[in-house]
N, C-alpha and C. Protein backbone atom coordinates (compact mmCIF):
# COMPACT_ATOMS: atom_id res chain seq x y z
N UNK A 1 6.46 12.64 5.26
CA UNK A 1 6.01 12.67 6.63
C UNK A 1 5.48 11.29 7.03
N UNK A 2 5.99 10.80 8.09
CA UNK A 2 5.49 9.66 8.22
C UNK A 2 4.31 9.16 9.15
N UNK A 3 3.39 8.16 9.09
CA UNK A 3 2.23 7.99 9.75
C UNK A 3 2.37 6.50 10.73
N UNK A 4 1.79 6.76 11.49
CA UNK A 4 2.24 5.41 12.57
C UNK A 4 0.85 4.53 12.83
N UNK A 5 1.13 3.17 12.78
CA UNK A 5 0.18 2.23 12.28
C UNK A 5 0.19 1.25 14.26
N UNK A 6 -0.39 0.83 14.91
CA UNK A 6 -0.52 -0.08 15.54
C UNK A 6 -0.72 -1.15 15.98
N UNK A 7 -0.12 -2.08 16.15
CA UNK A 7 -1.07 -3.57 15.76
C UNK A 7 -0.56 -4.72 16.98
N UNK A 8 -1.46 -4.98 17.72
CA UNK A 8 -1.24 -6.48 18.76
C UNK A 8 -1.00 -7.58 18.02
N UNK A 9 0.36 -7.87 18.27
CA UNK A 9 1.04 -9.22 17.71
C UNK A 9 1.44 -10.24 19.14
N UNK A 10 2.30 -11.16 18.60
CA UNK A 10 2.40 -12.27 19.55
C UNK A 10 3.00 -11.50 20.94
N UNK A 11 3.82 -10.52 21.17
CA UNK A 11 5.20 -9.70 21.51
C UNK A 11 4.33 -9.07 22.17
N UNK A 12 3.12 -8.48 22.14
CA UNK A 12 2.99 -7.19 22.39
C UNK A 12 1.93 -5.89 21.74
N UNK A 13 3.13 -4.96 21.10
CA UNK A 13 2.56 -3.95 20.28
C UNK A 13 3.46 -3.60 19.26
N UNK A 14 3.22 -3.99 18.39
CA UNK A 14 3.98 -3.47 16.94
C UNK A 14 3.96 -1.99 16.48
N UNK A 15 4.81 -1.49 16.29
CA UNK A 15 5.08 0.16 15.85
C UNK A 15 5.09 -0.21 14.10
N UNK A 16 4.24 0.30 13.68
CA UNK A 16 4.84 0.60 12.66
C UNK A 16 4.28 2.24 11.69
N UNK A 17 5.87 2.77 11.12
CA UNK A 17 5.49 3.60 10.79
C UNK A 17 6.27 4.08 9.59
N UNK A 18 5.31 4.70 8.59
CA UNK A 18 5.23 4.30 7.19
C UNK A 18 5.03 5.79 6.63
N UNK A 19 5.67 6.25 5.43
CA UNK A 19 5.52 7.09 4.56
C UNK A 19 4.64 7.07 2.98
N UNK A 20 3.88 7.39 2.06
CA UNK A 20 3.49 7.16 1.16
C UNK A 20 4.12 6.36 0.53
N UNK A 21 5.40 5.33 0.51
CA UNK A 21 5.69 4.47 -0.20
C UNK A 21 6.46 3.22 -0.07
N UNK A 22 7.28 3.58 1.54
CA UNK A 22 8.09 2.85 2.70
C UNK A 22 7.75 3.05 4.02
N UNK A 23 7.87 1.37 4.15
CA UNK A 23 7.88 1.29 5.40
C UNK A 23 9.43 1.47 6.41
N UNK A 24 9.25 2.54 7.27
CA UNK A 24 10.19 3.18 7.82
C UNK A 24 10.31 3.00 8.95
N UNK A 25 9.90 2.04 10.10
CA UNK A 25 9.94 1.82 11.38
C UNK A 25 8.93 0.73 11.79
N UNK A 26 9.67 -0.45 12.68
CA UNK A 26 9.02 -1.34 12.64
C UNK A 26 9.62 -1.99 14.12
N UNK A 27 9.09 -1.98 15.20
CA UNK A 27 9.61 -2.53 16.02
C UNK A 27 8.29 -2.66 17.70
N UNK A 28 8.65 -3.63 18.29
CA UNK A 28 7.64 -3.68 19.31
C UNK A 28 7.51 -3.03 19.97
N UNK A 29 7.11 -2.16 20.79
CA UNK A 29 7.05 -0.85 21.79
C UNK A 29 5.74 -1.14 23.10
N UNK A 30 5.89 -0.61 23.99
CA UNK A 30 5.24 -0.74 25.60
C UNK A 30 3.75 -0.37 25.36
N UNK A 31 3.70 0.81 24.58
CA UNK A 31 2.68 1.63 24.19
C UNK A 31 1.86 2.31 23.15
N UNK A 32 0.99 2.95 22.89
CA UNK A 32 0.67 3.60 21.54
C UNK A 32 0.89 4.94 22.07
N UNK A 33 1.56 5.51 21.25
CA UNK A 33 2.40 6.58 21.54
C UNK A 33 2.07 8.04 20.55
N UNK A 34 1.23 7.69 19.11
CA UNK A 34 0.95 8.68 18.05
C UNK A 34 -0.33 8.18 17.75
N UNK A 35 -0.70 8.74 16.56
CA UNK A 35 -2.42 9.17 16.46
C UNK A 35 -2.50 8.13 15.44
N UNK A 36 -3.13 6.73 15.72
CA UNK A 36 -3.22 5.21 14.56
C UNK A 36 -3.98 5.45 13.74
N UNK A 37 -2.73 5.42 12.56
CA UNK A 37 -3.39 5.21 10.87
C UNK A 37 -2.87 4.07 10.24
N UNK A 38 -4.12 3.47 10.04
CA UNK A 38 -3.55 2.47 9.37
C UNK A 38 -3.75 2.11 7.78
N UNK A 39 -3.31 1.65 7.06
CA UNK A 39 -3.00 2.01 5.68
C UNK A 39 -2.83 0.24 5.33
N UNK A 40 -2.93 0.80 3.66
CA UNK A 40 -2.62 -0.72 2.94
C UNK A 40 -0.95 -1.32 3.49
N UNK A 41 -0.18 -0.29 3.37
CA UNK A 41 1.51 -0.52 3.41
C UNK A 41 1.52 -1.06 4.90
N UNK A 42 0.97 -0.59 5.74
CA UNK A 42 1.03 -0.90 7.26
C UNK A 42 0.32 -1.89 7.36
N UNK A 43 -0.59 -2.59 6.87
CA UNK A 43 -1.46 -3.73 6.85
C UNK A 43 -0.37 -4.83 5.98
N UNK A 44 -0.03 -4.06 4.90
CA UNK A 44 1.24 -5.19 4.36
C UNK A 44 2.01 -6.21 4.81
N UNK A 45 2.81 -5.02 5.87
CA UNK A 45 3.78 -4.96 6.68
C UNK A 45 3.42 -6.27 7.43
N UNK A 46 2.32 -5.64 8.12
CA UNK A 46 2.02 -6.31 9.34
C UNK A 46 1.33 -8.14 8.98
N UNK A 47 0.71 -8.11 7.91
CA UNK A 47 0.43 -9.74 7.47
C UNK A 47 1.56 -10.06 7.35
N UNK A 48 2.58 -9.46 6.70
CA UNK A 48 3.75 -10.38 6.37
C UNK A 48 4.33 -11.03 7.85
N UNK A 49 4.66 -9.88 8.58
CA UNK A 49 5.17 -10.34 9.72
C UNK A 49 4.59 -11.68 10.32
N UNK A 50 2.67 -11.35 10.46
CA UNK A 50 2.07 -12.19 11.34
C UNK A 50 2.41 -13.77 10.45
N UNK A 51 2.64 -13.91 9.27
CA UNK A 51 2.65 -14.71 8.13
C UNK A 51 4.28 -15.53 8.66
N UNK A 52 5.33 -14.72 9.34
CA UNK A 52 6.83 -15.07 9.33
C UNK A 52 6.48 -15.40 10.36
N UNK A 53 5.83 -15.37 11.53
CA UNK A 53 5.42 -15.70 12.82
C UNK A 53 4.92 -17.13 12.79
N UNK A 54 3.79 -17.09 11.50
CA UNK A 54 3.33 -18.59 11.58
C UNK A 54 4.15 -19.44 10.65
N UNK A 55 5.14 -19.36 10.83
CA UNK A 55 6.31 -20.11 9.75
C UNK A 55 5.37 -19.58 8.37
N UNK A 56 5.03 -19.26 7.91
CA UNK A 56 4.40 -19.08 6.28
C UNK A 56 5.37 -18.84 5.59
N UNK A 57 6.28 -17.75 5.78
CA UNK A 57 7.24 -16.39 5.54
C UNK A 57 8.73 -16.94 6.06
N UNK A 58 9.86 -17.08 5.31
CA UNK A 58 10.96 -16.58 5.74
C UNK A 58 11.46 -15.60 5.19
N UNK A 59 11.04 -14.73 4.22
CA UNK A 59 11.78 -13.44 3.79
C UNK A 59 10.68 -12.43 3.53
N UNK A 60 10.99 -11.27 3.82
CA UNK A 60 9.96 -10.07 2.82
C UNK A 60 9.87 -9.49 1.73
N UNK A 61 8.77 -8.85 1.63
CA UNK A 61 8.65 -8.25 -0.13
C UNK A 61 7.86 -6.92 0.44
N UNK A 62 8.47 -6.31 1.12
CA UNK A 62 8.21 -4.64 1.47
C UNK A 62 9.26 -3.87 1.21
N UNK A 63 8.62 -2.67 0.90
CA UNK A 63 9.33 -1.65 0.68
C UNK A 63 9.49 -0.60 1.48
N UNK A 64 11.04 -0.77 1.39
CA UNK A 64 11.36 0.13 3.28
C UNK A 64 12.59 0.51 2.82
N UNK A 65 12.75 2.05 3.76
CA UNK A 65 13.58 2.88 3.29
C UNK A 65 14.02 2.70 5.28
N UNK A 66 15.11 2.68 5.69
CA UNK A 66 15.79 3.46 6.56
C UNK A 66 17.23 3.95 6.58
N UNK A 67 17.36 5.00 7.37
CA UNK A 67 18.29 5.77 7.66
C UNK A 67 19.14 6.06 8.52
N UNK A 68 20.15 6.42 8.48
CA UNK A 68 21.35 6.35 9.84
C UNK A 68 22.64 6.55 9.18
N UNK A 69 23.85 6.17 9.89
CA UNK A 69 24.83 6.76 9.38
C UNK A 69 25.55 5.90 8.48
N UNK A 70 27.01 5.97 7.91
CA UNK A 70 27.31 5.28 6.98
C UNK A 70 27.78 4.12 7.37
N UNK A 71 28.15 4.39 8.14
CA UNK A 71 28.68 2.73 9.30
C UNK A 71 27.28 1.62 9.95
N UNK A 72 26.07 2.57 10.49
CA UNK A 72 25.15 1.87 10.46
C UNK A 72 24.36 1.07 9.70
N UNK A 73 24.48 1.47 8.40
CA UNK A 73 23.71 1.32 6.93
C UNK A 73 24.59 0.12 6.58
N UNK A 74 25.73 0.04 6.89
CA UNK A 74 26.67 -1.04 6.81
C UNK A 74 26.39 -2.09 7.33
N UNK A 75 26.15 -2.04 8.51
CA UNK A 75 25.58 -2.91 9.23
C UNK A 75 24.35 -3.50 8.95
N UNK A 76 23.43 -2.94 9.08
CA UNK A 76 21.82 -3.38 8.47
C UNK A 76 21.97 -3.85 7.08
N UNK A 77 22.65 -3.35 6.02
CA UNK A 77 22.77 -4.11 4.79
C UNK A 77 23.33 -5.60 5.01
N UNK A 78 24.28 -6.07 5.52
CA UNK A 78 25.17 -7.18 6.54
C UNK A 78 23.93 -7.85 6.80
N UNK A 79 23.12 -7.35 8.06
CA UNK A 79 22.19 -7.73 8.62
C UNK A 79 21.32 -8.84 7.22
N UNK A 80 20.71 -8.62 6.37
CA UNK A 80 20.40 -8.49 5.65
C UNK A 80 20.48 -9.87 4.64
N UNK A 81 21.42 -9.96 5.14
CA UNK A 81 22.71 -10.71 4.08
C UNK A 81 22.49 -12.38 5.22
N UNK A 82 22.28 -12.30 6.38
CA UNK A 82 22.67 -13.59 7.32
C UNK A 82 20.76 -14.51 6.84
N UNK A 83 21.48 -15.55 5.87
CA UNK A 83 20.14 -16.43 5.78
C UNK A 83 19.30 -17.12 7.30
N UNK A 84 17.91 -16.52 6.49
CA UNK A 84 16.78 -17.33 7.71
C UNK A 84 17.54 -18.80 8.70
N UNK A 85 17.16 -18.77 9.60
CA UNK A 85 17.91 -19.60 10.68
C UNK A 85 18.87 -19.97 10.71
N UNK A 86 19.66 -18.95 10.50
CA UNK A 86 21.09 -18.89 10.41
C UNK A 86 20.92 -17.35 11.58
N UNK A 87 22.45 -17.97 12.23
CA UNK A 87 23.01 -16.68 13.28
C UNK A 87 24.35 -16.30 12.56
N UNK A 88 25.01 -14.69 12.96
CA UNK A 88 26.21 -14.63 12.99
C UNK A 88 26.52 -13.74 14.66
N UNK A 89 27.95 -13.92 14.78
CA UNK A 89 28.22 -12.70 15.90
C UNK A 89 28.47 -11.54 15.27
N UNK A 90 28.92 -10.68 16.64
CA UNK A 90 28.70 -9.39 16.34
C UNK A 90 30.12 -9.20 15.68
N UNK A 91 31.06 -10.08 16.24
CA UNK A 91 32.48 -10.06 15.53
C UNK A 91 32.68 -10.68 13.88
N UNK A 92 31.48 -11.48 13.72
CA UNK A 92 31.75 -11.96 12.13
C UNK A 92 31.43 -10.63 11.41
N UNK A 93 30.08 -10.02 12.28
CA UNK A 93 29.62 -8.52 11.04
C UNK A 93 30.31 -7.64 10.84
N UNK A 94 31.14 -7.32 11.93
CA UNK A 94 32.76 -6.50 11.96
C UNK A 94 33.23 -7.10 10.91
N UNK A 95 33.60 -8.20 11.14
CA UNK A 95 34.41 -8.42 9.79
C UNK A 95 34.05 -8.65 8.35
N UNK A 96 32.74 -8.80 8.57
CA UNK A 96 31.91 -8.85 6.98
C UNK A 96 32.15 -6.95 6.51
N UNK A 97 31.92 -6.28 7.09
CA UNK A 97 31.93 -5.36 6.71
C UNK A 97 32.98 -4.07 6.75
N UNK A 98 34.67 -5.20 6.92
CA UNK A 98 35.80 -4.69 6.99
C UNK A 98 35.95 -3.83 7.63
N UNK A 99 35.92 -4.19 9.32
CA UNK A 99 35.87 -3.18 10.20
C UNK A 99 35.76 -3.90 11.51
N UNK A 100 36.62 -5.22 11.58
CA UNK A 100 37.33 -6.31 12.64
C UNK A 100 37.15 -5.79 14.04
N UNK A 101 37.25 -4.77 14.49
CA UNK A 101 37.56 -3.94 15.62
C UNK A 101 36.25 -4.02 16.12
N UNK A 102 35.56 -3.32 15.40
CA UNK A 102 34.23 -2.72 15.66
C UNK A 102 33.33 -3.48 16.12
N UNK A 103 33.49 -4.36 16.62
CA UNK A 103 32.01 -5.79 16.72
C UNK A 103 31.20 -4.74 18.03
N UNK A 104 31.68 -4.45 19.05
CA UNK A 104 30.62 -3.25 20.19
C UNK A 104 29.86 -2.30 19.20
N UNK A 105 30.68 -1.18 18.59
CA UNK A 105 30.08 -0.39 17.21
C UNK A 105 28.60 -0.96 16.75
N UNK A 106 29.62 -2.37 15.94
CA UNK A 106 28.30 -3.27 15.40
C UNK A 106 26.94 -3.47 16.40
N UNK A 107 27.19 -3.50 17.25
CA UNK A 107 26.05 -4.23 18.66
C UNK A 107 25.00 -3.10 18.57
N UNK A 108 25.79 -1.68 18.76
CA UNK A 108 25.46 -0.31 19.09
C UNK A 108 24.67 -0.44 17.84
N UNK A 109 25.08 -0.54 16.40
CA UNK A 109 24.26 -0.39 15.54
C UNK A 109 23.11 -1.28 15.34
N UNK A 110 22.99 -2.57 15.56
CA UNK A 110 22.05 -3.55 15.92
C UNK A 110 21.16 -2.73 17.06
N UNK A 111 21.41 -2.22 17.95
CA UNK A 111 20.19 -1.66 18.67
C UNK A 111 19.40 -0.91 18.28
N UNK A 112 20.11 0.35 17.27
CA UNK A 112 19.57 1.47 17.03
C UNK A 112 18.48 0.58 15.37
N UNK A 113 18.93 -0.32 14.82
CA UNK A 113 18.12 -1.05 13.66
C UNK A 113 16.43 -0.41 13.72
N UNK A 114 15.86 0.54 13.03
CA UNK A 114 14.67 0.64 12.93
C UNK A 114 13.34 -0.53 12.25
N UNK A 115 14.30 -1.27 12.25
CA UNK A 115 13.24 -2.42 11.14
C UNK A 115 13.37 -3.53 12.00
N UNK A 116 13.31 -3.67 13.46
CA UNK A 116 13.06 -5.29 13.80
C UNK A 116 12.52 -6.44 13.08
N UNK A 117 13.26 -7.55 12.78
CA UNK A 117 12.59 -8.51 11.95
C UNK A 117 12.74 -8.70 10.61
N UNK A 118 12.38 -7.51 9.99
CA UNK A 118 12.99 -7.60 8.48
C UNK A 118 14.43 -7.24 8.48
N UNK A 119 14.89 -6.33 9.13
CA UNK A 119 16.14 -6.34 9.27
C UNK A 119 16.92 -7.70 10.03
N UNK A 120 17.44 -8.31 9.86
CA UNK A 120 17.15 -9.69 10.94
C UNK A 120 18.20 -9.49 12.13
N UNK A 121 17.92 -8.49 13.05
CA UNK A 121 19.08 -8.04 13.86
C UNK A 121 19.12 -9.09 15.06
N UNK A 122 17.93 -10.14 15.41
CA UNK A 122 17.63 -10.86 16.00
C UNK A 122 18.35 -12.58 15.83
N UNK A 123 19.37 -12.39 14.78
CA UNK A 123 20.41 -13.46 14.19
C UNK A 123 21.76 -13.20 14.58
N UNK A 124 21.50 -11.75 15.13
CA UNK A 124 22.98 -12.01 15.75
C UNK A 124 23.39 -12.01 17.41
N UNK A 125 24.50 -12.82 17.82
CA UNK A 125 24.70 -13.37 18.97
C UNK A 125 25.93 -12.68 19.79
N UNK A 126 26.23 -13.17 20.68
CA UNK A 126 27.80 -13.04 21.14
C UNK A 126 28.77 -14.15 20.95
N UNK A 127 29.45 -13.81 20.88
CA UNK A 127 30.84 -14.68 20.33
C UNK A 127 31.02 -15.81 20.92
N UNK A 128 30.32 -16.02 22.16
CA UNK A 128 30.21 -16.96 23.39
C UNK A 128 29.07 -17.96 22.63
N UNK A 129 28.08 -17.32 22.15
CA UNK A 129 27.16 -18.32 21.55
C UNK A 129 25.83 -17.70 22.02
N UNK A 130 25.94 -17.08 23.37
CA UNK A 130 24.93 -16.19 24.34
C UNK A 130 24.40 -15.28 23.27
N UNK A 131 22.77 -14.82 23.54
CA UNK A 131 22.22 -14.29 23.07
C UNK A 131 22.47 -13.10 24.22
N UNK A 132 22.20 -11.98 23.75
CA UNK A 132 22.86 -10.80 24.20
C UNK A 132 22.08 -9.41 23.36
N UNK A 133 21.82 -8.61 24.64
CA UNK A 133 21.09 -7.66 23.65
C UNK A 133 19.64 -7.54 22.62
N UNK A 134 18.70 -7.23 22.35
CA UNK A 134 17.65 -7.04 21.46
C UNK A 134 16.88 -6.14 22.02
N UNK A 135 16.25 -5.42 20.97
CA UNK A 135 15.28 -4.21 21.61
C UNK A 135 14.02 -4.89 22.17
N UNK A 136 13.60 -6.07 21.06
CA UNK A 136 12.45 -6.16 22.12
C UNK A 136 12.43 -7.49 23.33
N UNK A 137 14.04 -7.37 23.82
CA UNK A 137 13.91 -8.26 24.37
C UNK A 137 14.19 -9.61 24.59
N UNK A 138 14.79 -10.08 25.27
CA UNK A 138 16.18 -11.48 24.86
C UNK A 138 14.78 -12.40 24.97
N UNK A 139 13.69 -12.26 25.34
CA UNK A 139 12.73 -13.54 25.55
C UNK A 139 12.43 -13.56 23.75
N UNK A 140 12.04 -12.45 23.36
CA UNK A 140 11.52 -12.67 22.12
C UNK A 140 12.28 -12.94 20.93
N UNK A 141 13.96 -12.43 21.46
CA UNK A 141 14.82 -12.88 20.19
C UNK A 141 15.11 -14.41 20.28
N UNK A 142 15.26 -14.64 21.31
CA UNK A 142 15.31 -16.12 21.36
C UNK A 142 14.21 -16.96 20.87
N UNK A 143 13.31 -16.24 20.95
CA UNK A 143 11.58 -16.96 20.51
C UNK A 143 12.27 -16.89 18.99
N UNK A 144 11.76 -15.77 18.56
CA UNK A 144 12.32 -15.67 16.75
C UNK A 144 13.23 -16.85 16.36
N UNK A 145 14.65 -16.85 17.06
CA UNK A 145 15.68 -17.89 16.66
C UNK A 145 15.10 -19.26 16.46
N UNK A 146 14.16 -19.95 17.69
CA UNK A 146 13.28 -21.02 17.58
C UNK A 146 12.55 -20.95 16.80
N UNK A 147 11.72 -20.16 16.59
CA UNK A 147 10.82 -20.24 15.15
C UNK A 147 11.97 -20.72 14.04
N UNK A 148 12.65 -20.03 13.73
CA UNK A 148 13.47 -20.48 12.92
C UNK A 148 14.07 -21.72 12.63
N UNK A 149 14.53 -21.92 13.89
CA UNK A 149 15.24 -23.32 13.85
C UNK A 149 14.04 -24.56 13.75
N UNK A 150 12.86 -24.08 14.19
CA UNK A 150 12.10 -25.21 14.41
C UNK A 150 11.48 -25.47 12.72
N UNK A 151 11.50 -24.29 11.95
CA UNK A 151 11.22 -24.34 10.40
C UNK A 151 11.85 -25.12 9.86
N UNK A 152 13.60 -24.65 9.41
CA UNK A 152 14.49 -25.22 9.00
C UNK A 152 14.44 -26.63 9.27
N UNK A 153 14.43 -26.91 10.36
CA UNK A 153 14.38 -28.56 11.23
C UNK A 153 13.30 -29.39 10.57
N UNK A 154 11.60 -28.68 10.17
CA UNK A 154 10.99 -29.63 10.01
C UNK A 154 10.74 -29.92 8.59
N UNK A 155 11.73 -28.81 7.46
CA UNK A 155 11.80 -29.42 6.08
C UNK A 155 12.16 -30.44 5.86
């Protein structure tokens, strides 16, 4: 059963919501919406993030379980796979994951991504180069991408 954690970050309001051993949902939201518990795993979560925010962090060390279908899971594993300040399109993940056609599919599955951020669904673009699409928002995926690039840049 899972418990939902709240937390004011740069964005907003962070969702996060967590089971006795994974973190299972992680994304910015308008509102507080369930009854805030917050926990070691949700406190985890959430330094790491604030930690990838202040350049500290380019990768995580949480433990997170999500779920969806077999084509989605495809995708988010993909996801997964595209190194810190690095982008791909939605047509390379089609084809990373032998399924050329599918790059809309792919997009569709990038929305539904329960893990904003650790999942890095915020690396992928349109084929044009245009940023396109994000749940929380083309201001903030584009923010993320700059963080990034501005890391990479100042090693």
């Amino acid at each position: 059963m899972n418990k939902y954690a709240f937390y004011n970050f740069k964005y907003g309001i962070l969702k996060i919501a967590y089971n006795d051993i994974n973190i299972t949902y992680l994304k910015k939201v308008d509102n507080i919406d369930q009854i805030n518990e917050f926990s070691s795993i949700s406190d985890k979560a959430f330094t790491q993030i604030q930690e990838y925010l202040d350049k500290k962090r380019t990768n995580f060390d949480l433990p997170f379980e999500i779920s969806g279908t077999k084509f989605q899971n495809k995708v988010w594993n993909e996801l997964c796979n595209i190194p810190y300040g690095e982008t791909r399109t939605y047509k390379d993940i089609a084809i990373a994951i032998k399924n050329p056609k599918a790059y809309r599919a792919v997009g569709m599955a990038n929305n539904k991504n329960p893990l904003t951020i650790i999942v890095p669904c915020h690396r992928v673009i349109g084929t044009s180069g245009k940023l396109v699409g994000y749940a929380g928002g083309l201001e903030m995926k584009n923010s993320l991408l700059q963080l990034e690039n501005e890391y990479i840049n100042a090693k």
